[in-house]
Protein backbone atom coordinates (compact mmCIF):
# COMPACT_ATOMS: atom_id res chain seq x y z
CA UNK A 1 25.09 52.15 112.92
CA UNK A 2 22.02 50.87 110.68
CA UNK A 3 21.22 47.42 110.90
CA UNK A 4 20.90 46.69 107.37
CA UNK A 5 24.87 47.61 106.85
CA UNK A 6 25.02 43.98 106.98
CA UNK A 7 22.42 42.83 104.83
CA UNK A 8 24.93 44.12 101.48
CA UNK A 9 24.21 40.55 100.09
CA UNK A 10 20.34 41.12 99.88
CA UNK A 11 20.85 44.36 97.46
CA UNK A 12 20.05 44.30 93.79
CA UNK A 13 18.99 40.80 93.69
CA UNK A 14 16.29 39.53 90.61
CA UNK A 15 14.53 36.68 90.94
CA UNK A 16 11.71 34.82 88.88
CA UNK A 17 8.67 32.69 90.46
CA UNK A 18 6.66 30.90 88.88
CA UNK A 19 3.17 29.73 90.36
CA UNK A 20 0.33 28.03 88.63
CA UNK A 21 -0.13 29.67 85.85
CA UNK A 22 1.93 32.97 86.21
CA UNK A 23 5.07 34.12 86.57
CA UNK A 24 6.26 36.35 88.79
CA UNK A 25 9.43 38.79 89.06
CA UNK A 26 10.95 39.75 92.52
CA UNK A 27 13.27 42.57 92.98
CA UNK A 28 15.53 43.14 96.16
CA UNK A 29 17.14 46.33 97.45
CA UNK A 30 18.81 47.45 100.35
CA UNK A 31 19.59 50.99 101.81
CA UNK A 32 20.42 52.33 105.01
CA UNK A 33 17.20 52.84 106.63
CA UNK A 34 15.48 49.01 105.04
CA UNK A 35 14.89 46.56 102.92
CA UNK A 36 12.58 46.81 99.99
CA UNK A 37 10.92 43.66 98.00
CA UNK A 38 9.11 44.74 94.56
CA UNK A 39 6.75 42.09 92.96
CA UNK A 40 5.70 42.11 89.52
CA UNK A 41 3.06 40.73 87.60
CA UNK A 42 4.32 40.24 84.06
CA UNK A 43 0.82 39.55 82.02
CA UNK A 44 -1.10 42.28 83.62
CA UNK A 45 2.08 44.80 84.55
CA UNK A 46 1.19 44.75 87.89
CA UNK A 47 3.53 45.94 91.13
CA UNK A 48 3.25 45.27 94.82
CA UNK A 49 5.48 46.51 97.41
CA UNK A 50 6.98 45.24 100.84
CA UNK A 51 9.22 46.77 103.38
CA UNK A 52 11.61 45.88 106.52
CA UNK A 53 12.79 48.84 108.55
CA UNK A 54 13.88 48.75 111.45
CA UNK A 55 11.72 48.03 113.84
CA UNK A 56 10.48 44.73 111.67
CA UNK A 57 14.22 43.83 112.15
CA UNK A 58 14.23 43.94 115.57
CA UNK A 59 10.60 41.70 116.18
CA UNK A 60 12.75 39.13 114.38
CA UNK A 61 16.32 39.02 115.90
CA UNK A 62 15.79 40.99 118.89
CA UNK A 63 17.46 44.70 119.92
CA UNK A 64 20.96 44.88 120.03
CA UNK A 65 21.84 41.80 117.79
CA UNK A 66 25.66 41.13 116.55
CA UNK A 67 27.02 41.98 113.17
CA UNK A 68 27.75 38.22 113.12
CA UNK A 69 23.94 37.19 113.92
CA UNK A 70 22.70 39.72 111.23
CA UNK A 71 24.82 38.71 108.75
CA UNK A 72 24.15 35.14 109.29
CA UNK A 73 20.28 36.27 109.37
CA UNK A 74 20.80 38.31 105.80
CA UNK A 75 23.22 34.99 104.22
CA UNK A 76 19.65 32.89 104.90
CA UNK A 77 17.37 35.36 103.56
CA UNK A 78 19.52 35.40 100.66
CA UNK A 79 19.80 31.98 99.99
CA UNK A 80 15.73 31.48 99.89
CA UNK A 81 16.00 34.12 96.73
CA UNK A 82 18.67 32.86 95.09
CA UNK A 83 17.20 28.99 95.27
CA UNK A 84 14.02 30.39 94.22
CA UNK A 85 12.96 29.04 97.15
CA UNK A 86 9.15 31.80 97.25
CA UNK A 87 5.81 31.72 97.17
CA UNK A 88 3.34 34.25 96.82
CA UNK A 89 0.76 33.83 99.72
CA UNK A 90 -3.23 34.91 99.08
CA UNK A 91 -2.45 35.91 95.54
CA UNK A 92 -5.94 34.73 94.66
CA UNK A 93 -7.75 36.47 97.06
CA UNK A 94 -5.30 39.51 97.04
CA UNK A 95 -5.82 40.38 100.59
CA UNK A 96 -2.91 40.30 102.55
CA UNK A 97 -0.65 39.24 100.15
CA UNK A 98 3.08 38.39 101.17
CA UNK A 99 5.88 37.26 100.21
CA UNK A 100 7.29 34.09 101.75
CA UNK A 101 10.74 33.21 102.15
CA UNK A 102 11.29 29.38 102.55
CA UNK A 103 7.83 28.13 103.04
CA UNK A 104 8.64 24.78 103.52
CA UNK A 105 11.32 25.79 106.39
CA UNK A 106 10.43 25.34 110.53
CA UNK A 107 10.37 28.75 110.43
CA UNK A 108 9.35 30.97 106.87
CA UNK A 109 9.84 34.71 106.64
CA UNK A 110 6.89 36.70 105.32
CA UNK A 111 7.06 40.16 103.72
CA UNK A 112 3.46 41.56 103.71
CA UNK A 113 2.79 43.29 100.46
CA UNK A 114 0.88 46.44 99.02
CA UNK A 115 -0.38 46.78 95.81
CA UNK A 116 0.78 50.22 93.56
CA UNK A 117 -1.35 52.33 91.69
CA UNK A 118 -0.50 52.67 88.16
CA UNK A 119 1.62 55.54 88.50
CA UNK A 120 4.10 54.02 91.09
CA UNK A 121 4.12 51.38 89.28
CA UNK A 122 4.81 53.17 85.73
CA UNK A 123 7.79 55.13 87.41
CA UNK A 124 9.39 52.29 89.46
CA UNK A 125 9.16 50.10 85.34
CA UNK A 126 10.89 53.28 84.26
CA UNK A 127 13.71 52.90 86.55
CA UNK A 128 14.35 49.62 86.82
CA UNK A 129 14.78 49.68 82.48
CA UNK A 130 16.96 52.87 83.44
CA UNK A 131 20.06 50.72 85.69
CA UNK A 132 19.32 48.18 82.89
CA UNK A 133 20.33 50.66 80.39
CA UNK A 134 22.92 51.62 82.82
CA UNK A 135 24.50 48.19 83.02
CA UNK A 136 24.30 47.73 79.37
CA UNK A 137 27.09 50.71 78.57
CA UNK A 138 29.53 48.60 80.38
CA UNK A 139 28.98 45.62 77.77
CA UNK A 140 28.84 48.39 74.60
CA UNK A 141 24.96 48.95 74.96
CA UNK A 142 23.95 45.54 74.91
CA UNK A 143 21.16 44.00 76.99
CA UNK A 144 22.79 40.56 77.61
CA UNK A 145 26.06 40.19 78.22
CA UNK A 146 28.05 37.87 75.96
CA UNK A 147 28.77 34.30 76.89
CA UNK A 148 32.03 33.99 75.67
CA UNK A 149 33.36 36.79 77.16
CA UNK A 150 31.87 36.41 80.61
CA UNK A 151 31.45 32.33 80.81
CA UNK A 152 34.76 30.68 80.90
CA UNK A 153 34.72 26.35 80.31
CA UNK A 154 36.93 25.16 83.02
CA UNK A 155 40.07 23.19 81.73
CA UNK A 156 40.14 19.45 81.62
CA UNK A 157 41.45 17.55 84.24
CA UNK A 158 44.62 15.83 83.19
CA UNK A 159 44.19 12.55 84.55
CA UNK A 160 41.07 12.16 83.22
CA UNK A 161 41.49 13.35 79.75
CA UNK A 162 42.86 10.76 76.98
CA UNK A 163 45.49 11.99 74.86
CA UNK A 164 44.84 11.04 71.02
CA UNK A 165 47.81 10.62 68.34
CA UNK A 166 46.43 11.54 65.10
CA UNK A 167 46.71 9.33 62.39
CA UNK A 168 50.12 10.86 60.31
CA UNK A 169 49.16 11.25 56.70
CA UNK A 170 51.32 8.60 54.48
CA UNK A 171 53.89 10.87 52.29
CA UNK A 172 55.23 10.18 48.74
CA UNK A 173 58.13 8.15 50.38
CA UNK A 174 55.96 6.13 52.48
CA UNK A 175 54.12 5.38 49.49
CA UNK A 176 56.76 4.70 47.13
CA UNK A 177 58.41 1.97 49.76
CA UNK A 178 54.82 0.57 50.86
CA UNK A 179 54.27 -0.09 46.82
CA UNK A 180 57.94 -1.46 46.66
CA UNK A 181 56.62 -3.81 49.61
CA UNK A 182 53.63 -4.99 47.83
CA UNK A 183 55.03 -5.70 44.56
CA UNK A 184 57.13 -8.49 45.07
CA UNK A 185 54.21 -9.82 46.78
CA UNK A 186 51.77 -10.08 43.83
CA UNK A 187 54.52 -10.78 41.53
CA UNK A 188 55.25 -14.25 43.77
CA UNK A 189 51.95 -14.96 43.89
CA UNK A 190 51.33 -16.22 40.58
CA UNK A 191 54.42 -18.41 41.28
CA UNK A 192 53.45 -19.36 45.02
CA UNK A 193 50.53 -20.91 43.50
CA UNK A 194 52.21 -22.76 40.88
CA UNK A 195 54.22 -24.52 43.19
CA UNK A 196 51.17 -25.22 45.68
CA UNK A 197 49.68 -26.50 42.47
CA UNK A 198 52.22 -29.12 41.85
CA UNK A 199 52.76 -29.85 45.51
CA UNK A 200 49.27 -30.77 45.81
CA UNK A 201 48.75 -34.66 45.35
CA UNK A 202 47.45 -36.12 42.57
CA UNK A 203 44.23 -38.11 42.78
CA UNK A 204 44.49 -41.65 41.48
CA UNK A 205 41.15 -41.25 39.44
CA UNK A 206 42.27 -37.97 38.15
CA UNK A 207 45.04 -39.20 35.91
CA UNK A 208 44.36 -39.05 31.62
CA UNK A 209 46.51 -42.07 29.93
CA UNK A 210 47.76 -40.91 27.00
CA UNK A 211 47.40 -43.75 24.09
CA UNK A 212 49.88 -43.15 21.20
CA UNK A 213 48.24 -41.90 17.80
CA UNK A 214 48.28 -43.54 14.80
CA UNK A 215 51.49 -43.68 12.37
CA UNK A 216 51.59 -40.74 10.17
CA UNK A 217 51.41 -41.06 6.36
CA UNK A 218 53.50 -42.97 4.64
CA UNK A 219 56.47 -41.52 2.89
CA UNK A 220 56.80 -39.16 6.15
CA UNK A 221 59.67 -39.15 8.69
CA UNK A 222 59.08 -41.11 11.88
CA UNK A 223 62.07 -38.71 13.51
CA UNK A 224 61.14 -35.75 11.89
CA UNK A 225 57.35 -35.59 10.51
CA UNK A 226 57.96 -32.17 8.63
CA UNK A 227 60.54 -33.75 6.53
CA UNK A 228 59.61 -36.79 3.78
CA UNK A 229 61.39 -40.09 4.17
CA UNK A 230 64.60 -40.16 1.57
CA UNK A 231 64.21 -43.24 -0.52
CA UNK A 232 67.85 -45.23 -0.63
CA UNK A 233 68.57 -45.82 -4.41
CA UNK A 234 71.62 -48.79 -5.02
CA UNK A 235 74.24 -47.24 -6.77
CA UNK A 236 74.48 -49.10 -10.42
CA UNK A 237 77.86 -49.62 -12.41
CA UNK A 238 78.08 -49.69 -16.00
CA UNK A 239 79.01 -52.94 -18.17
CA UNK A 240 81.88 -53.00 -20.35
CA UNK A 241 79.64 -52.89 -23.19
CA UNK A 242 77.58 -49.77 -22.11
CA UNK A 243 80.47 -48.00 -21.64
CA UNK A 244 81.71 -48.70 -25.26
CA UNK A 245 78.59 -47.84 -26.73
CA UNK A 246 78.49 -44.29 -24.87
């Protein structure tokens, strides 16, 4: 049995580096026989390719190693990629460029690289957009998949969420009996403060004597002023002698 049967986490893994001033996409692929690392240079369109057959595998982790040791071996490798956790060694001088795997690790891994020519390099574009294309039927021909569908918000935890009562719009009833409440109010106001007026104290300086006004003309009423003063007339009785002569 091939080696690389165990290193099914390692295939069709993408990747993007970015160092100084470039940027950098790394592909990952496993088959029977190895595993294959693709680098691409996305301002110039530029390819290199590294390889680990079998025989690199066995330098590494010695002949004869357990499923469980390879697998273990793959889970690390795989973490590096995923982490983003590369660097491209001699890019500058591009001699001997590799790809390294946890450089800041006791012990890195380091995938020497080749550059393509333009034609491997045009083909291998061309097949990579192909199992994009590919993908993209299962999502109705489009190139990203769609958030909502894919990306599910996990539900709030219920003893940390607060529960919140909206606010119940007042109705005509409410209204009516909240208007019935108030009116009574302002109507007693008016008398509320009458009474708080006359409870108050009176100052001693604030008090207006009232000095009586003169009589009113003569001839009028004292009881009544609308009404004139009847003048008494004494009766008079006739004489004897004024009664003859009428």
């Amino acid at each position: 049995m091939s080696p690389f049967t165990n290193f099914s986490c390692l295939d069709e893994l993408i990747q993007v580096v970015y160092q100084d001033v470039n940027r950098f996409v790394v592909l990952s692929n496993v088959s029977s026989t190895e595993w294959t690392i693709h680098l691409g240079l996305t301002s110039e369109g530029r390819w290199w390719r590294g390889r680990w057959q079998e025989a690199d595998l066995t330098k590494l982790v010695g002949s004869n190693p357990s499923d469980f040791l390879l697998e273990a071996f793959a889970e690390k490798l795989t973490d590096s990629i995923l982490k983003g956790d590369l660097y491209i060694t001699n890019f500058d001088t591009e001699k001997d460029i590799s790809l390294t795997l946890a450089p800041a690790s006791k012990k890195p891994m380091n995938i020497a690289l080749e550059a393509m020519d333009s034609e491997e390099s045009a083909i291998y574009t061309c097949r990579v957009l192909l199992d994009v294309a590919l993908q993209a039927q299962k999502r109705k021909c489009h190139l990203h998949p769609d958030g909502v569908d894919f990306i599910s918000a996990p539900p709030p935890d219920p003893s940390s969420s607060t529960v919140r009562t909206p606010k119940s719009t007042p109705g005509p009833a409410t209204s009516r009996k909240e208007k019935e409440v108030s009116e009574p109010e302002t109507k007693a106001g008016p008398s509320n403060g009458k009474k708080r007026k006359e409870a108050e104290p009176v100052k001693p300086g604030s008090m207006t004597v009232l000095s009586p006004g003169p009589f009113g003309p003569k001839g009028v009423s004292l009881a009544n002023p609308i009404r004139r003063v009847r003048r008494y007339i004494p009766p008079r009785y006739l004489d004897e002698d004024e009664e003859d002569s009428d």
